[in-house]
C-alpha atoms as a PDB file:
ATOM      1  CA  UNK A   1     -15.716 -22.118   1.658  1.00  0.00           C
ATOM      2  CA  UNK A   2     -18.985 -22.358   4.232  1.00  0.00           C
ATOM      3  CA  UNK A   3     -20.331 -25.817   4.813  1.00  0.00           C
ATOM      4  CA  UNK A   4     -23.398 -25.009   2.696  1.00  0.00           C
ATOM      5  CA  UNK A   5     -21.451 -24.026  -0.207  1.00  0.00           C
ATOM      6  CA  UNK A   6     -19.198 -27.635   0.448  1.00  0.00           C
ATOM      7  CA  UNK A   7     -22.091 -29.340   0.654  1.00  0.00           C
ATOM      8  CA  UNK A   8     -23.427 -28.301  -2.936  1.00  0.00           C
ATOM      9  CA  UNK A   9     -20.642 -28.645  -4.238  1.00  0.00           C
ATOM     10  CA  UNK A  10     -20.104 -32.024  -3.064  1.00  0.00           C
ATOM     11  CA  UNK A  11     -23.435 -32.791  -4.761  1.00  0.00           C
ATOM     12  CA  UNK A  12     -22.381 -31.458  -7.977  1.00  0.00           C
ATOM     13  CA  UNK A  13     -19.276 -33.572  -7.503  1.00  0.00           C
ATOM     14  CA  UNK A  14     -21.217 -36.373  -7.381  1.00  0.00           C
ATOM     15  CA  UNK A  15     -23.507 -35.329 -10.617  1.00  0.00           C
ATOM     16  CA  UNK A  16     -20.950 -34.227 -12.114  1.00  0.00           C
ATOM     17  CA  UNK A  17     -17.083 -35.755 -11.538  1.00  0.00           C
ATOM     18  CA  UNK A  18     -15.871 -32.843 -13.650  1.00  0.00           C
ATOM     19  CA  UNK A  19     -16.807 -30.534 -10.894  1.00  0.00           C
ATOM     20  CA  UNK A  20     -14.348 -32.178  -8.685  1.00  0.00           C
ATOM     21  CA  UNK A  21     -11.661 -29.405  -9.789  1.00  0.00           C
ATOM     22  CA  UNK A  22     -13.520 -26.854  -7.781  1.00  0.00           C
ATOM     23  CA  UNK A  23     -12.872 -28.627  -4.650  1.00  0.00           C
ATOM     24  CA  UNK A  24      -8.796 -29.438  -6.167  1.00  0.00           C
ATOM     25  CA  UNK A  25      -8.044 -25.682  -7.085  1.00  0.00           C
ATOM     26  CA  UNK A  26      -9.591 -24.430  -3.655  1.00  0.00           C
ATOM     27  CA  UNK A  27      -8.201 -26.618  -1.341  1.00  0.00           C
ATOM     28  CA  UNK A  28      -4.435 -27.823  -3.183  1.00  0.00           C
ATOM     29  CA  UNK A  29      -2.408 -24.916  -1.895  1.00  0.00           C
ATOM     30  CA  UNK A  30      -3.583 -25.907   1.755  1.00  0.00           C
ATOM     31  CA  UNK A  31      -3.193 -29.185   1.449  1.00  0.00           C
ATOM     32  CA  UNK A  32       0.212 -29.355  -0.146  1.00  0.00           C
ATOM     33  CA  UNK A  33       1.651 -26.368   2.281  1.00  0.00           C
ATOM     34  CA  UNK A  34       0.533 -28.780   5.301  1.00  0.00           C
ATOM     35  CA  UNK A  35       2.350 -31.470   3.682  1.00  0.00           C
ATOM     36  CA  UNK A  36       5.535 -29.808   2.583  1.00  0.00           C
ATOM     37  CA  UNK A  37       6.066 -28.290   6.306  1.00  0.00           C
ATOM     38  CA  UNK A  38       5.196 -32.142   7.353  1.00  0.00           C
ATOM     39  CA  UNK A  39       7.832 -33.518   5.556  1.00  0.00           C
ATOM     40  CA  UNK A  40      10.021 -30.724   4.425  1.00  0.00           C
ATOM     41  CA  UNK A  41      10.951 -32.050   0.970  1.00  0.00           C
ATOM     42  CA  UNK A  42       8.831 -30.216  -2.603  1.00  0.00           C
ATOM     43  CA  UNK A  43       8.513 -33.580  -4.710  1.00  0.00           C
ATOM     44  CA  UNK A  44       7.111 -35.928  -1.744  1.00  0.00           C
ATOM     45  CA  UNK A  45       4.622 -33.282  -0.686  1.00  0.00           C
ATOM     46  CA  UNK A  46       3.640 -33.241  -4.157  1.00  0.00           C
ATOM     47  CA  UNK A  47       3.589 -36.565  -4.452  1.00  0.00           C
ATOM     48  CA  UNK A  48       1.136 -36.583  -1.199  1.00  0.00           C
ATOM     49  CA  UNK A  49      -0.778 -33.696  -2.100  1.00  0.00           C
ATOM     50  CA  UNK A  50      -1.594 -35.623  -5.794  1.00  0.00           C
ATOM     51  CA  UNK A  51      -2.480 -38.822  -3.470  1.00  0.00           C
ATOM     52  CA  UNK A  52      -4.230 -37.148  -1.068  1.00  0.00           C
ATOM     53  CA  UNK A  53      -6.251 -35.715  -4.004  1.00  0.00           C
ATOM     54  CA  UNK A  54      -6.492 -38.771  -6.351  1.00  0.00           C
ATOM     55  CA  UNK A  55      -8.145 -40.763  -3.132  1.00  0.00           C
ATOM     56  CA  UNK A  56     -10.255 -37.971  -2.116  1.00  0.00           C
ATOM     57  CA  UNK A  57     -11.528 -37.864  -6.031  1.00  0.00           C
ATOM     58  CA  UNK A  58     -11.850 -42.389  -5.828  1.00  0.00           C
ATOM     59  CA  UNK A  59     -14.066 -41.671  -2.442  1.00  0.00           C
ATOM     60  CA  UNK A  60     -15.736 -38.940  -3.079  1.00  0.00           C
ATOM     61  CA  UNK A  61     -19.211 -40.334  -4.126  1.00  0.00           C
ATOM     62  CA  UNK A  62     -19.258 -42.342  -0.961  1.00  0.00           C
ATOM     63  CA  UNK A  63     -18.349 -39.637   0.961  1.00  0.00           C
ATOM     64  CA  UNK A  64     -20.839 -39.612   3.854  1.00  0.00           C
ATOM     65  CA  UNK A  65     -21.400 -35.505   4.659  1.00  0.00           C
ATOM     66  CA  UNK A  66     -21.861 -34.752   8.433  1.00  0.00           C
ATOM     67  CA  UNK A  67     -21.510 -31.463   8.248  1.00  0.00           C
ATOM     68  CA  UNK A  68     -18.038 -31.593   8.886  1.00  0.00           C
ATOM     69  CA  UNK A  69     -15.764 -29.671   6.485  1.00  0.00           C
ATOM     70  CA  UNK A  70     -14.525 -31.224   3.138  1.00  0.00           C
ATOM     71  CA  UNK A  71     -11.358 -29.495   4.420  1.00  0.00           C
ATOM     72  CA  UNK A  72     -11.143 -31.563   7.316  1.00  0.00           C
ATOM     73  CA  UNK A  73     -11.643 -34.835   5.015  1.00  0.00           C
ATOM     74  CA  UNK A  74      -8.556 -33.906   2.921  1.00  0.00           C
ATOM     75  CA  UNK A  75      -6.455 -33.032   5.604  1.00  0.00           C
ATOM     76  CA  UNK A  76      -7.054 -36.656   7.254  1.00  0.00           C
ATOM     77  CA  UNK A  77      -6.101 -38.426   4.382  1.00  0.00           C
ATOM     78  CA  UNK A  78      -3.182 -35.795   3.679  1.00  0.00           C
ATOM     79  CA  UNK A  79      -2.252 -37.029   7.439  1.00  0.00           C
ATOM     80  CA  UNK A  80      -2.569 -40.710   6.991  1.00  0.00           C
ATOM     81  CA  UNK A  81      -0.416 -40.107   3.437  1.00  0.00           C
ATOM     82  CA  UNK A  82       1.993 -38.192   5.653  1.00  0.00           C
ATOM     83  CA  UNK A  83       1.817 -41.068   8.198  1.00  0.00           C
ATOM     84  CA  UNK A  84       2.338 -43.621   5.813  1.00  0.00           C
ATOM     85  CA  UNK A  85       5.547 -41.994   4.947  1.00  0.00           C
ATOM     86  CA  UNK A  86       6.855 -41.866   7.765  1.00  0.00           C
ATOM     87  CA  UNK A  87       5.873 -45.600   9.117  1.00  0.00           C
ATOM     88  CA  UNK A  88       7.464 -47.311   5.725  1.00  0.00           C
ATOM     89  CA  UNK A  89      10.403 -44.164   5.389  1.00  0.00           C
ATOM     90  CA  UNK A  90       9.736 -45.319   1.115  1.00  0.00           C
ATOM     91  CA  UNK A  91       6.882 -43.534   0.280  1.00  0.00           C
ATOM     92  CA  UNK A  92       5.337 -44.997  -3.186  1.00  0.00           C
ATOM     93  CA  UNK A  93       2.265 -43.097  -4.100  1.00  0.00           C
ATOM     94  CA  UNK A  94       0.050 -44.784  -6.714  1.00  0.00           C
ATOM     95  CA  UNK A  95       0.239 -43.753 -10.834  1.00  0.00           C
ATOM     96  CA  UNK A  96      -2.102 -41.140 -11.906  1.00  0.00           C
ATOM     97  CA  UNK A  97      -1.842 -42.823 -15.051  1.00  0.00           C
ATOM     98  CA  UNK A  98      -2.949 -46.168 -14.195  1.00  0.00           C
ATOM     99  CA  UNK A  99      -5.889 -45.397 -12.302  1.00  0.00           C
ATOM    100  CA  UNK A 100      -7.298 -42.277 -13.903  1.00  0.00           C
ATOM    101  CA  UNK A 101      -6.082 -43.278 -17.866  1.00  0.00           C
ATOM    102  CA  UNK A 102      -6.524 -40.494 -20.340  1.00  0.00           C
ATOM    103  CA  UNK A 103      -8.232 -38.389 -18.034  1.00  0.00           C
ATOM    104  CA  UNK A 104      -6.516 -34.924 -16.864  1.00  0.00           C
ATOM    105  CA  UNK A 105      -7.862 -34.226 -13.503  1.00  0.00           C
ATOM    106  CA  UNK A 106      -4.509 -32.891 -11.867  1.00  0.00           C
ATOM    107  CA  UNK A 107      -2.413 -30.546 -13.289  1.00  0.00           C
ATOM    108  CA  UNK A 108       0.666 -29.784 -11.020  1.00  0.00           C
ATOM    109  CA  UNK A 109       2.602 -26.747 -11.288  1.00  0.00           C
ATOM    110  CA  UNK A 110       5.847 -26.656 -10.331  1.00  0.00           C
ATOM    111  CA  UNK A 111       5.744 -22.526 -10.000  1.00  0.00           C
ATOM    112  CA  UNK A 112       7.242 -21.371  -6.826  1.00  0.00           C
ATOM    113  CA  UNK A 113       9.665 -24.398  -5.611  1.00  0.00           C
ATOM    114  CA  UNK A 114      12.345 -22.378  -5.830  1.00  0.00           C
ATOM    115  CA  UNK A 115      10.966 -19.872  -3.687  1.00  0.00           C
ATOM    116  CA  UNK A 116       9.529 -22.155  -1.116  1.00  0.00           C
ATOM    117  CA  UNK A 117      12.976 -23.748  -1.038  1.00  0.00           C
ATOM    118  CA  UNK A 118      15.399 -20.995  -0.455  1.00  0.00           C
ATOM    119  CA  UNK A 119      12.469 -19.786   1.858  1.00  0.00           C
ATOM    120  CA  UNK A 120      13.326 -23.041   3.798  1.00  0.00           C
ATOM    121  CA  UNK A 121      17.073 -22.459   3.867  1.00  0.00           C
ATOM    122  CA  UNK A 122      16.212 -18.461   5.549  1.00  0.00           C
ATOM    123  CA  UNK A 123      14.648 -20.161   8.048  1.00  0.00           C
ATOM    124  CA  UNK A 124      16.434 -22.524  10.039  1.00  0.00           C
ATOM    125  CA  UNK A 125      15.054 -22.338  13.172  1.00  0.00           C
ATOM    126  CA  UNK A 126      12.053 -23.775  11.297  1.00  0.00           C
ATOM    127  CA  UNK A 127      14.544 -26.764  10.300  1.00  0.00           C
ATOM    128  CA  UNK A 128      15.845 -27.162  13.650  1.00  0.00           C
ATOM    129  CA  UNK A 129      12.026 -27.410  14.892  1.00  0.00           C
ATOM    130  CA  UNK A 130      10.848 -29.973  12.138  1.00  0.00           C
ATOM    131  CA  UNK A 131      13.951 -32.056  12.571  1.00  0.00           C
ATOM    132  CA  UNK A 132      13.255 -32.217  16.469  1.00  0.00           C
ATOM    133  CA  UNK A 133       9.434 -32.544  15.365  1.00  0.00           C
ATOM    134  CA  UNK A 134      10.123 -35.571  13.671  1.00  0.00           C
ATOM    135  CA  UNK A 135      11.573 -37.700  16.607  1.00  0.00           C
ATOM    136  CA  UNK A 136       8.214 -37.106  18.212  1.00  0.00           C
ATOM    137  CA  UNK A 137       5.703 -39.847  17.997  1.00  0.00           C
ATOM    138  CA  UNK A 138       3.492 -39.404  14.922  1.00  0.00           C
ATOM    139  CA  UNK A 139       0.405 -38.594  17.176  1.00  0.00           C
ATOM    140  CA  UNK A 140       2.280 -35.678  18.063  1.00  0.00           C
ATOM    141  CA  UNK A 141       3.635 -34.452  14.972  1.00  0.00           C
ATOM    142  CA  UNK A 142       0.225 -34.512  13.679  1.00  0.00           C
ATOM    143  CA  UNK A 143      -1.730 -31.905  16.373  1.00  0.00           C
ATOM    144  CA  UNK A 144       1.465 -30.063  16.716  1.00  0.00           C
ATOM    145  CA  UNK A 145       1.327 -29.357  12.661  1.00  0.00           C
ATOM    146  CA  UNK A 146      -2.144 -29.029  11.933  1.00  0.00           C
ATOM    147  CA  UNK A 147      -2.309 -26.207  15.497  1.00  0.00           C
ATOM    148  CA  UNK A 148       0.863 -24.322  14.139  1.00  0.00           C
ATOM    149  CA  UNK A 149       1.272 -24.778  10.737  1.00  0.00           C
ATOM    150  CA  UNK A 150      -1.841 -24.870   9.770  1.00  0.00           C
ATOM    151  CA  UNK A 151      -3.116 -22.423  12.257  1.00  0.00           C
ATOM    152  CA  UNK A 152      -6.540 -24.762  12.894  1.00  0.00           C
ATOM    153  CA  UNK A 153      -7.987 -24.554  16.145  1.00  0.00           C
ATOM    154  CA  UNK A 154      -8.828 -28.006  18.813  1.00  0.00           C
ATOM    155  CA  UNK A 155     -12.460 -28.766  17.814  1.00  0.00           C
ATOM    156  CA  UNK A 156     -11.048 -28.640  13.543  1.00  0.00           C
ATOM    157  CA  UNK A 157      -8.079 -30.870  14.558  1.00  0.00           C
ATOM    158  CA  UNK A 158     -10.451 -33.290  16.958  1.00  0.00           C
ATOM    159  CA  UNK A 159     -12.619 -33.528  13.673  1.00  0.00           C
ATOM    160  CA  UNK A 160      -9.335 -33.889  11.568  1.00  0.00           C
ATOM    161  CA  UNK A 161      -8.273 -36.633  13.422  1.00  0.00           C
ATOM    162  CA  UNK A 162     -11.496 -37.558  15.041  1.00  0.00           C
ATOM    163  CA  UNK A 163     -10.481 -37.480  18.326  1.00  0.00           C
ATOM    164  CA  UNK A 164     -12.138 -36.161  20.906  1.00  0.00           C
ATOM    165  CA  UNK A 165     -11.235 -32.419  21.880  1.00  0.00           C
ATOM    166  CA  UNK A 166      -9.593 -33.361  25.668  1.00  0.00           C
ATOM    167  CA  UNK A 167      -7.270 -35.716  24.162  1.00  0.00           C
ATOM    168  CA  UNK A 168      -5.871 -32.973  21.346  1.00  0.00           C
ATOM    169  CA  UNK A 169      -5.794 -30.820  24.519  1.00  0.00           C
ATOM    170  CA  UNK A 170      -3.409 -33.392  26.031  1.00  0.00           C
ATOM    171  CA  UNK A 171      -1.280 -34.119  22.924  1.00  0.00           C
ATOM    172  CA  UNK A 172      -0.460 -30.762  22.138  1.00  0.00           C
ATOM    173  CA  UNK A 173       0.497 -30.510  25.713  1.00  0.00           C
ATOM    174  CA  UNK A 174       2.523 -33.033  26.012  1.00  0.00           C
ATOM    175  CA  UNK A 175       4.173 -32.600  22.582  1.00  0.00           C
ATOM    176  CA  UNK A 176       5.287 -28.891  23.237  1.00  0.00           C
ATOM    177  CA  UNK A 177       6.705 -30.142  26.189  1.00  0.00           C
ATOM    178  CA  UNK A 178       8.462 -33.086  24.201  1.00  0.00           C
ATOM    179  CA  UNK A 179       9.261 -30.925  21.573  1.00  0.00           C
ATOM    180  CA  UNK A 180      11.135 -28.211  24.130  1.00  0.00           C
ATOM    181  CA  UNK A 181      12.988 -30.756  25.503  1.00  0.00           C
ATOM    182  CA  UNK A 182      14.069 -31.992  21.964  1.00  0.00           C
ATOM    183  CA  UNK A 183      14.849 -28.414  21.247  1.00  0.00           C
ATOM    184  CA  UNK A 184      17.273 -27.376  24.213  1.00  0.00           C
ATOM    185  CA  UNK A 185      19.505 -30.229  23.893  1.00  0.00           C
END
């Protein structure tokens, strides 16, 4: 989606809190693939992907637009969800139900676990990497993921995170170096 088009849209969103579903049905498969190879595990990366959603759709008339994707908005708050998780280990992500009552924003489909699973299981090398990726300090799980997982480049992590673009530099420096270490013990 080009920043114009995100930037409409987020005015319809805000006419229009319906219209939110655009922005959940183009950006949900991104969102919850970034936090399933985060955390490795279907139901809590559906359980962060619905959070990560249900505050973007709570903050999205305050939403202050600086030309800076939406994308990159939902992926910060994907990465403080994922964060979170990590820092408390008991991840407790807040009721649909009792904050958005009788309304059907989200609908979550469960098609595909199965595959992304046993995709999981082929690929152990990828398991090896995440468990090793874990022991790393949060600050470089989260440029490691977001560069090779998620395939974005420094100045879209730097806004991500909103950092500046030497110090992602730096931490995805350091944490490939970390990370080999980790690897070839």
């Amino acid at each position: 989606m080009l920043l114009e088009e995100e930037k409409e849209l987020l005015e319809k969103i805000r006419a229009d809190k319906n219209q939110f579903g655009i922005l959940f049905d183009h950006y949900y498969q991104p969102i919850f693939g970034y936090a399933f190879r985060r955390v490795a595990d279907y139901d809590l990366a559906r359980d962060i992907s619905a959070e990560t959603f249900l505050k973007a759709f709570l903050k999205i008339k305050t939403f202050e637009w600086k030309g800076i994707p939406l994308s990159s908005w939902l992926y910060r708050i994907a990465t403080n969800e994922v964060n979170q998780y990590f820092r408390k280990q008991k991840y407790r992500p807040e009721k649909l139900g009792s904050i958005v009552k009788g309304e059907s924003y989200f609908f979550f489909i469960d098609n595909g676990r199965e595959e992304l699973e046993e995709e999981l299981i082929k690929h152990g090398e990828f398991l090896e990497i995440q468990l090793n990726l874990k022991k790393l300090d949060t600050k470089y799980q989260e440029v490691i993921a977001l560069r090779y997982f998620e395939g974005r480049d420094n100045k879209q992590i730097a806004d991500i995170l909103e950092k500046p673009e030497g110090t992602i530099k730096s931490l995805l420096s350091r944490g490939i170096e970390k990370l080999k270490i980790l690897c070839n013990q």
